[in-house]
Protein backbone atom coordinates (compact mmCIF):
# COMPACT_ATOMS: atom_id res chain seq x y z
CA UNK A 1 0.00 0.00 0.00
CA UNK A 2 1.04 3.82 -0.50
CA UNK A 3 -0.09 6.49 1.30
CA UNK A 4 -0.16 10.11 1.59
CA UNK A 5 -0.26 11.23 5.56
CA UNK A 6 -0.96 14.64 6.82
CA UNK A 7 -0.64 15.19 10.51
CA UNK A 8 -1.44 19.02 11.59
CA UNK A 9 -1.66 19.72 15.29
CA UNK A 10 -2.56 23.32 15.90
CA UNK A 11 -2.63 25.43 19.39
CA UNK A 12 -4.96 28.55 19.87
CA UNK A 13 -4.14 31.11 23.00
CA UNK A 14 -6.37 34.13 24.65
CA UNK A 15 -3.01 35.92 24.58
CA UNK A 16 0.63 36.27 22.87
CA UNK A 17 3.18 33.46 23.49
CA UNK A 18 6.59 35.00 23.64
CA UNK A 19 8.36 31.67 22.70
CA UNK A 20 7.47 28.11 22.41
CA UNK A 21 9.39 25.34 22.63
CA UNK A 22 8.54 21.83 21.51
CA UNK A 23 9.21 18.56 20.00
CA UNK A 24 7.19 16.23 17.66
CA UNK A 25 6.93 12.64 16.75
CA UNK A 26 5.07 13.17 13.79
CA UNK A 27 8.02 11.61 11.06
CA UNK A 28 7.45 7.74 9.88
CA UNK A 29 10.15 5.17 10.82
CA UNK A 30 11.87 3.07 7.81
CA UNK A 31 11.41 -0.37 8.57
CA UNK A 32 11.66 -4.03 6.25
CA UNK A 33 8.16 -3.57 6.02
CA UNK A 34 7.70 0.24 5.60
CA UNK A 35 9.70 2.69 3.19
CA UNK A 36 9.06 5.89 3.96
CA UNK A 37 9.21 8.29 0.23
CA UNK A 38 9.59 11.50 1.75
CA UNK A 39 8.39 13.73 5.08
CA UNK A 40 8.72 17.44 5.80
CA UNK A 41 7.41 18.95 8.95
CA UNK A 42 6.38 22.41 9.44
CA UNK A 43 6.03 24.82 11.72
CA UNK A 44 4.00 28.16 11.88
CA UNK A 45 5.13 30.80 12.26
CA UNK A 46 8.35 30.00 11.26
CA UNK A 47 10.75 28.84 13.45
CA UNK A 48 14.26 30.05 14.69
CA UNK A 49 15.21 26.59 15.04
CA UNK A 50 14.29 23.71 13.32
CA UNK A 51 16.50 20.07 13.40
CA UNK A 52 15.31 16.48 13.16
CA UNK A 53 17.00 13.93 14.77
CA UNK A 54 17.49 10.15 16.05
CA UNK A 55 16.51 9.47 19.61
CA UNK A 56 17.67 6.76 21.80
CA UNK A 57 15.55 4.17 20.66
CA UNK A 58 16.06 5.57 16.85
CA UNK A 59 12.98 7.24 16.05
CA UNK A 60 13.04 10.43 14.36
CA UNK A 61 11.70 13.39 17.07
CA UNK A 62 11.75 17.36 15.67
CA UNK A 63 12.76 20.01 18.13
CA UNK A 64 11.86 23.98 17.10
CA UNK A 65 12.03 26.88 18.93
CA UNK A 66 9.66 30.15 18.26
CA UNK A 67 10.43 33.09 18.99
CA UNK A 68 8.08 35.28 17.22
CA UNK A 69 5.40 36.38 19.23
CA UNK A 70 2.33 34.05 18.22
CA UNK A 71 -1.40 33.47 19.71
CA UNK A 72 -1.52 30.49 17.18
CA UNK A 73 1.07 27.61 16.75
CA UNK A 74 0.80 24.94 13.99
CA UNK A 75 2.76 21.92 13.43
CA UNK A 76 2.41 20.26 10.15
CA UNK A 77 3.90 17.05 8.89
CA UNK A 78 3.21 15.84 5.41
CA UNK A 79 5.00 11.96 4.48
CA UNK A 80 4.11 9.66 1.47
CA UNK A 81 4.96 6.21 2.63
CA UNK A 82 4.57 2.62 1.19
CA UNK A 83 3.92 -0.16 3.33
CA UNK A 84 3.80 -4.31 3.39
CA UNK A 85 2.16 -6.80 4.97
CA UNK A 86 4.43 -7.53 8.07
CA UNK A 87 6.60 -11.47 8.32
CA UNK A 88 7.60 -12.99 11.12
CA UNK A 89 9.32 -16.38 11.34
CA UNK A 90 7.17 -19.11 12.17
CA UNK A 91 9.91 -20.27 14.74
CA UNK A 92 9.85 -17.29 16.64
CA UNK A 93 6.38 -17.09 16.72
CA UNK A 94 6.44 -21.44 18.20
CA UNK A 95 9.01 -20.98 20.60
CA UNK A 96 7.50 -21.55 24.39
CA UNK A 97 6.71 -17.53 26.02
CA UNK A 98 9.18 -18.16 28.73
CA UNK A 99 12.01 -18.09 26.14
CA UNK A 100 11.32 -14.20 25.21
CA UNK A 101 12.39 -12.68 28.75
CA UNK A 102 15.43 -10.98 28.22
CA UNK A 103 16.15 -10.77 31.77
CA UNK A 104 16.24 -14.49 32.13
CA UNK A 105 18.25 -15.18 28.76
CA UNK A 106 20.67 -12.29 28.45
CA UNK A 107 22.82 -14.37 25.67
CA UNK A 108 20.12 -14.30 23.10
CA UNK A 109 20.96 -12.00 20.17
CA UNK A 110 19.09 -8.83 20.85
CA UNK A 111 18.25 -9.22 24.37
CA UNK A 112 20.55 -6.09 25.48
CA UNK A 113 18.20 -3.86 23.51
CA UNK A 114 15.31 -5.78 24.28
CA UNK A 115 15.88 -5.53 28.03
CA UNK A 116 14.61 -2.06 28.45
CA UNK A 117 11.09 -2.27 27.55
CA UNK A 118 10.55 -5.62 29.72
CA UNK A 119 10.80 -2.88 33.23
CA UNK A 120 7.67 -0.93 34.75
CA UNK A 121 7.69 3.24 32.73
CA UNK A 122 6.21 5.71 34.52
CA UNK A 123 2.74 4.92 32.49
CA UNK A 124 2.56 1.41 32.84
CA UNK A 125 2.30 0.35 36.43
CA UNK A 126 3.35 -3.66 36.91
CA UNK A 127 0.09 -4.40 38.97
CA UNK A 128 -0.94 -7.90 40.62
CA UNK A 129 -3.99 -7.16 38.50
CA UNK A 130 -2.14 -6.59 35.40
CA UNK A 131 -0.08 -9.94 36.10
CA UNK A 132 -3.03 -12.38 37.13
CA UNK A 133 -4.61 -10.64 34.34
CA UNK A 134 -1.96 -11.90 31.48
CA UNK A 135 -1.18 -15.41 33.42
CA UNK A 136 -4.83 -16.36 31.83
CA UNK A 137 -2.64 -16.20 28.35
CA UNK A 138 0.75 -16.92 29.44
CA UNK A 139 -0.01 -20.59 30.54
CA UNK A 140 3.89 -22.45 30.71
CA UNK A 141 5.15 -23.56 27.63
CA UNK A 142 2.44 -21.67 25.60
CA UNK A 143 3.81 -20.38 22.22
CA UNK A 144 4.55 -17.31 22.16
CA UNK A 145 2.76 -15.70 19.27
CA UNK A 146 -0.33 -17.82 20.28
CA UNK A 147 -0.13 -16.21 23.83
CA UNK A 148 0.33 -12.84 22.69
CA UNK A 149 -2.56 -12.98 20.53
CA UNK A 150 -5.03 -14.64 22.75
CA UNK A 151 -4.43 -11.63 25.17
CA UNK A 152 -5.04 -9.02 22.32
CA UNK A 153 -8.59 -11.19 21.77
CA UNK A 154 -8.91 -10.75 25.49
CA UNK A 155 -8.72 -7.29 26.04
CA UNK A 156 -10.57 -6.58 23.14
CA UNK A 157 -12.98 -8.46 24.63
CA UNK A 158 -13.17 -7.30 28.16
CA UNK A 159 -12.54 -3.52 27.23
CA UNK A 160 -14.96 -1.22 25.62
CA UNK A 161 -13.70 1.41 23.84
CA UNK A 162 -15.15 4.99 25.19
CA UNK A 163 -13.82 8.21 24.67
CA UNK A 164 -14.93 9.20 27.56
CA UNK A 165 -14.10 6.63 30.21
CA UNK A 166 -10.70 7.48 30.66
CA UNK A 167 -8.36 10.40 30.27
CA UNK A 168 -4.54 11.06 29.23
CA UNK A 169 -3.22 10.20 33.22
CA UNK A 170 -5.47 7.11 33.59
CA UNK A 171 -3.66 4.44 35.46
CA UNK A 172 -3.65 0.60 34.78
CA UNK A 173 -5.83 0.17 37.90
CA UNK A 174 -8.16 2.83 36.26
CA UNK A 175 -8.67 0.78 33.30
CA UNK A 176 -9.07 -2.18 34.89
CA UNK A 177 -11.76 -0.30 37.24
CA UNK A 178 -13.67 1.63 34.11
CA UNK A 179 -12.96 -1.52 31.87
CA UNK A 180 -13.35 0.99 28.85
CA UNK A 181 -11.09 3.14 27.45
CA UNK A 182 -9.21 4.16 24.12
CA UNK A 183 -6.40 2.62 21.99
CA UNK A 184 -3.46 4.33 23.50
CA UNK A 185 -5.52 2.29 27.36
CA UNK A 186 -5.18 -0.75 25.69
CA UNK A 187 -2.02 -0.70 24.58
CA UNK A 188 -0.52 0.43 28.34
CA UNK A 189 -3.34 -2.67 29.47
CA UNK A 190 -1.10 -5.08 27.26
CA UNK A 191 2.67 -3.52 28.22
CA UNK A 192 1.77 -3.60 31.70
CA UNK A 193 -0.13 -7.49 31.39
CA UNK A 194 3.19 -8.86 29.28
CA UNK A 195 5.98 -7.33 31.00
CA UNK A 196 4.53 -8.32 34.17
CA UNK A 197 5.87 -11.91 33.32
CA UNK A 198 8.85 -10.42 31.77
CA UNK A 199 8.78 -10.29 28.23
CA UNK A 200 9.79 -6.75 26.46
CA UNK A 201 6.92 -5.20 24.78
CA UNK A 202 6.97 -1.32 22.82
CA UNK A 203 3.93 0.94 22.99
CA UNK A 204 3.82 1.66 19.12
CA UNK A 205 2.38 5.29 17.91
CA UNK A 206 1.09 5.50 14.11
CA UNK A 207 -1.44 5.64 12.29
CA UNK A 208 -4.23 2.87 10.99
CA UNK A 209 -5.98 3.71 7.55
CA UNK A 210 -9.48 3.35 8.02
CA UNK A 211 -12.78 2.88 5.54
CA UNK A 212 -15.49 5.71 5.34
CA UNK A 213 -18.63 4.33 6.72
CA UNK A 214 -20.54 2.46 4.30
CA UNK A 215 -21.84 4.46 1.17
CA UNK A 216 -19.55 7.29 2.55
CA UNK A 217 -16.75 9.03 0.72
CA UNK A 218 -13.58 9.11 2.96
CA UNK A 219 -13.71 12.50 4.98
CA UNK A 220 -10.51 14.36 4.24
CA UNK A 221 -9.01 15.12 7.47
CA UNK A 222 -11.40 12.93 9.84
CA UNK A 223 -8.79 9.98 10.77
CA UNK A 224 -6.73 10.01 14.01
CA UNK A 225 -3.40 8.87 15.15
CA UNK A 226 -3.66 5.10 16.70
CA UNK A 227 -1.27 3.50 19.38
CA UNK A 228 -0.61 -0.85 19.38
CA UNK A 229 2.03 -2.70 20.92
CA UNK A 230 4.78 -5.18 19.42
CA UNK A 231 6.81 -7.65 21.50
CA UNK A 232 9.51 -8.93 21.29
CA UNK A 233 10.19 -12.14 18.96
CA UNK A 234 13.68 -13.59 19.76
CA UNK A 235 15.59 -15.33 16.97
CA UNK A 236 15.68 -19.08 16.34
CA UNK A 237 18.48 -21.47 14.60
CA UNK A 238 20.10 -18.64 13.99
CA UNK A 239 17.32 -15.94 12.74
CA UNK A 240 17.34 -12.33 13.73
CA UNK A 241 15.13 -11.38 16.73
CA UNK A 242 11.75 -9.70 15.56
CA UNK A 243 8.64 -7.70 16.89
CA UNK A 244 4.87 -9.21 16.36
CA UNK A 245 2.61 -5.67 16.23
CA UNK A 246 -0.70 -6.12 18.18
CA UNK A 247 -3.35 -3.62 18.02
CA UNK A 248 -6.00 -4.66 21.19
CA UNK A 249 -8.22 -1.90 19.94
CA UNK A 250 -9.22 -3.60 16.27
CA UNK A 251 -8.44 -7.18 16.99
CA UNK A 252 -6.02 -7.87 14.80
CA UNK A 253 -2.35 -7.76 14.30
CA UNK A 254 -0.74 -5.32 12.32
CA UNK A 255 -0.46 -5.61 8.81
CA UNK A 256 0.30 -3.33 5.83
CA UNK A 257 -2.50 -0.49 6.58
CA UNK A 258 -0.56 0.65 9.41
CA UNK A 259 1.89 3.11 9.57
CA UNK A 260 4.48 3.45 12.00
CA UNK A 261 5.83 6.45 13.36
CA UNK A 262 7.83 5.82 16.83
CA UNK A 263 7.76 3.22 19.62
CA UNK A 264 9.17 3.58 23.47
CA UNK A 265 8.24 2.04 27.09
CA UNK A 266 4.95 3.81 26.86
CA UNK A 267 3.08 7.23 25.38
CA UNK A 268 5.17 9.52 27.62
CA UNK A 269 8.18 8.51 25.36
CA UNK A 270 6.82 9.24 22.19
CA UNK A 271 3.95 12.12 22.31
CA UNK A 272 2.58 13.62 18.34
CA UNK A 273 3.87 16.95 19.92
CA UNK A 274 5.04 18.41 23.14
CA UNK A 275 6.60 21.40 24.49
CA UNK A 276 6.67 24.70 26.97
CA UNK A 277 5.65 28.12 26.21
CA UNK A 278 6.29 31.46 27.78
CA UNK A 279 2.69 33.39 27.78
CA UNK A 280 0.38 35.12 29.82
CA UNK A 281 -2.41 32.92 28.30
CA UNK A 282 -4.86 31.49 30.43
CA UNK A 283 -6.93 29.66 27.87
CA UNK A 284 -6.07 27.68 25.09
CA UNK A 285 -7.53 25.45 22.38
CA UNK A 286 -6.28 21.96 20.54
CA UNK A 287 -6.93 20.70 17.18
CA UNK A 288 -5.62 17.84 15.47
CA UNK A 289 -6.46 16.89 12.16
CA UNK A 290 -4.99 13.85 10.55
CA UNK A 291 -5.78 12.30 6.69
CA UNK A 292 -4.56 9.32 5.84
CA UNK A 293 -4.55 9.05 1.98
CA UNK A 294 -4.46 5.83 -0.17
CA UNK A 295 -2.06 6.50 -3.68
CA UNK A 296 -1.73 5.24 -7.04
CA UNK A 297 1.96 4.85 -7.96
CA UNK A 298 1.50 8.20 -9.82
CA UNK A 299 0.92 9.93 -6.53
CA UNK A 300 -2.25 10.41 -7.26
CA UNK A 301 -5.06 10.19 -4.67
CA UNK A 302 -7.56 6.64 -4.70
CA UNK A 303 -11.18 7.69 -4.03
CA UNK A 304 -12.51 5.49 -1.67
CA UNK A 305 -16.16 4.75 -0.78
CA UNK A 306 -17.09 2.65 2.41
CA UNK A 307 -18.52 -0.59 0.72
CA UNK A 308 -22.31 -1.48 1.69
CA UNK A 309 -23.59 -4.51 3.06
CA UNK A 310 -24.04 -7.22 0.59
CA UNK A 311 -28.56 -6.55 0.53
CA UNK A 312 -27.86 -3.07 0.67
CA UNK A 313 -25.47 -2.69 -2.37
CA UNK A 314 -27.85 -5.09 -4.34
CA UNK A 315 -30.62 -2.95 -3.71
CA UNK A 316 -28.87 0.25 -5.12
CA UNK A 317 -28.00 -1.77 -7.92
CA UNK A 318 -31.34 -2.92 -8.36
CA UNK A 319 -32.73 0.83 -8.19
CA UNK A 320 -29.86 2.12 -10.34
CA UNK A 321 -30.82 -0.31 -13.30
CA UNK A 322 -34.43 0.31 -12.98
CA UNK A 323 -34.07 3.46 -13.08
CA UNK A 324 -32.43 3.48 -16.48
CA UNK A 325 -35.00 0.61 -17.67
CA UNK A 326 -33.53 -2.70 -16.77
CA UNK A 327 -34.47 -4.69 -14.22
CA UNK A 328 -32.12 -6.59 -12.06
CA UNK A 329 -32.90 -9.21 -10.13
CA UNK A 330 -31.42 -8.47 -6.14
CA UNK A 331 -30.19 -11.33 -5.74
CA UNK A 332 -27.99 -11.79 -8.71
CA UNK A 333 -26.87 -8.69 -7.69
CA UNK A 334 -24.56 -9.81 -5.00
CA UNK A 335 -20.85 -9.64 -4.86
């Protein structure tokens, strides 16, 4: 798949900021499965400082500085990437769970790195709950792709997602309380469940592109960024470690409609944009608008329409040929 993503954040203030000073992880990641074409980020007004670089954990995060006195801020980033179904060996995926705890088996290739994101973050609490929670899944010598997947089923399951249950400093025990909540709940629910027993899991931030709803042109503008979780796969006879990307929210794992921007221990590491401002402003207003856009390999945008239910599309069939004289019969209609 290709697409064409445009991320703009925007801040609105009662009075001048002086200066503002922020970072964004709003540029794609180049993985085997994901070749990113080209991204530019923007700022408005323009910036006295601008510079992309690598963090620790190699995703690319944007500092700028404003200086210009500003009641509005805008940070734009605009990438066309191309993206693959995901592959994971199907030895790594068989091997028992136990295997994949880098503290336990510090020789394995890739364990060092790994090691990291199998300790408590400041968002993901390593609860009892959290742990008797996961031990449903993690049953011994489970493998560990089947394990990690029966949890996603789980808390997609047990969760419900409302916008309104929970809020950006929810805790793992106020999840578990609510059981509702929104993607970027569900994928602290999992970190916290998995590296309760130990095994290294990243909190993933991207984006997911979505269908319009049925008989609906896609909305430009009207998606959202999304947040899923990928453990840690390591190697067998001799294959590099891997990551198997698990979105609780949807159900499913990740495959080539998803677009990955930056992974850490949790959402604290890896926020669309942050910062500090100097102002006497006592309100201020957020927007975020993100469109993710399928492409031809011209470039050129795919109109998409949400597909109707099978009765439904034979019965606009059915009206659209009677209407110019022919009649169709519904049910020879169907796809």
């Amino acid at each position: 798949m290709r697409y064409r993503v445009t991320h703009r954040t925007t801040y609105t203030y009662d009075k001048p900021v002086t200066d503002s000073y922020g970072l964004a992880y709003v540029t794609p990641r180049t993985l085997p499965s994901q070749e990113v074409e080209q991204c530019e980020v923007m700022v408005s007004p323009a910036p006295s400082d601008l510079t992309t670089r690598e963090d620790y954990l190699g995703n690319l995060v944007t500092y700028f500085q404003v200086t210009e006195p500003h009641r509005r801020l805008e940070v734009e980033a605009v990438s066309t990437i191309r993206t693959a179904e995901p592959t994971h060996p199907e030895a790594s995926l068989a091997q028992p769970w136990e295997r994949a705890r880098p503290l336990e088996h510090p020789d394995l290739p890739g364990s060092r790195d790994a090691t990291d994101l199998a300790l408590p973050s400041a968002l993901v609490e390593q609860t009892e709950q959290a742990a008797a929670y996961g031990a449903a899944s993690l049953t011994p010598g489970r493998p560990l792709g089947e394990a990690v997947i029966d949890l996603m089923r789980r808390v997609h399951r047990d969760f419900t997602y409302d916008k309104t249950a929970t809020t950006v400093t929810s805790t793992i025990p106020d999840v578990f309380e609510s059981r509702a909540g929104v993607c970027q709940d569900f994928a602290h629910l999992m970190l916290a469940c998995l590296r309760s027993h130990g095994l290294a899991v990243r909190y993933v931030s991207g984006y997911l592109a979505t269908d319009p709803p049925p008989g609906k042109p896609r909305i430009v503008g009207a998606d959202a960024s999304h947040a899923w979780v990928a453990v840690w796969l390591p190697g067998v006879d001799g294959a590099e470690d891997a990551w198997l990307a698990v979105d609780p929210t949807n159900d499913q794992t990740a495959n080539e409609r998803y677009v990955t921007v930056a992974w850490g221990r949790d959402y604290a590491d890896v926020p669309p944009v942050k910062g500090v401002i100097f102002t006497e402003a006592k309100r201020s207003t957020l927007k975020v608008s993100v469109d993710v856009a399928p492409l031809d390999e011209d470039g050129n945008l795919i109109e998409v329409v949400g597909a109707l239910p099978a009765a439904a599309s034979a019965a606009s069939s059915a009206a659209a040929s009677s209407a110019a004289g022919t009649p169709v019969d519904p049910a020879a209609s169907e796809d």
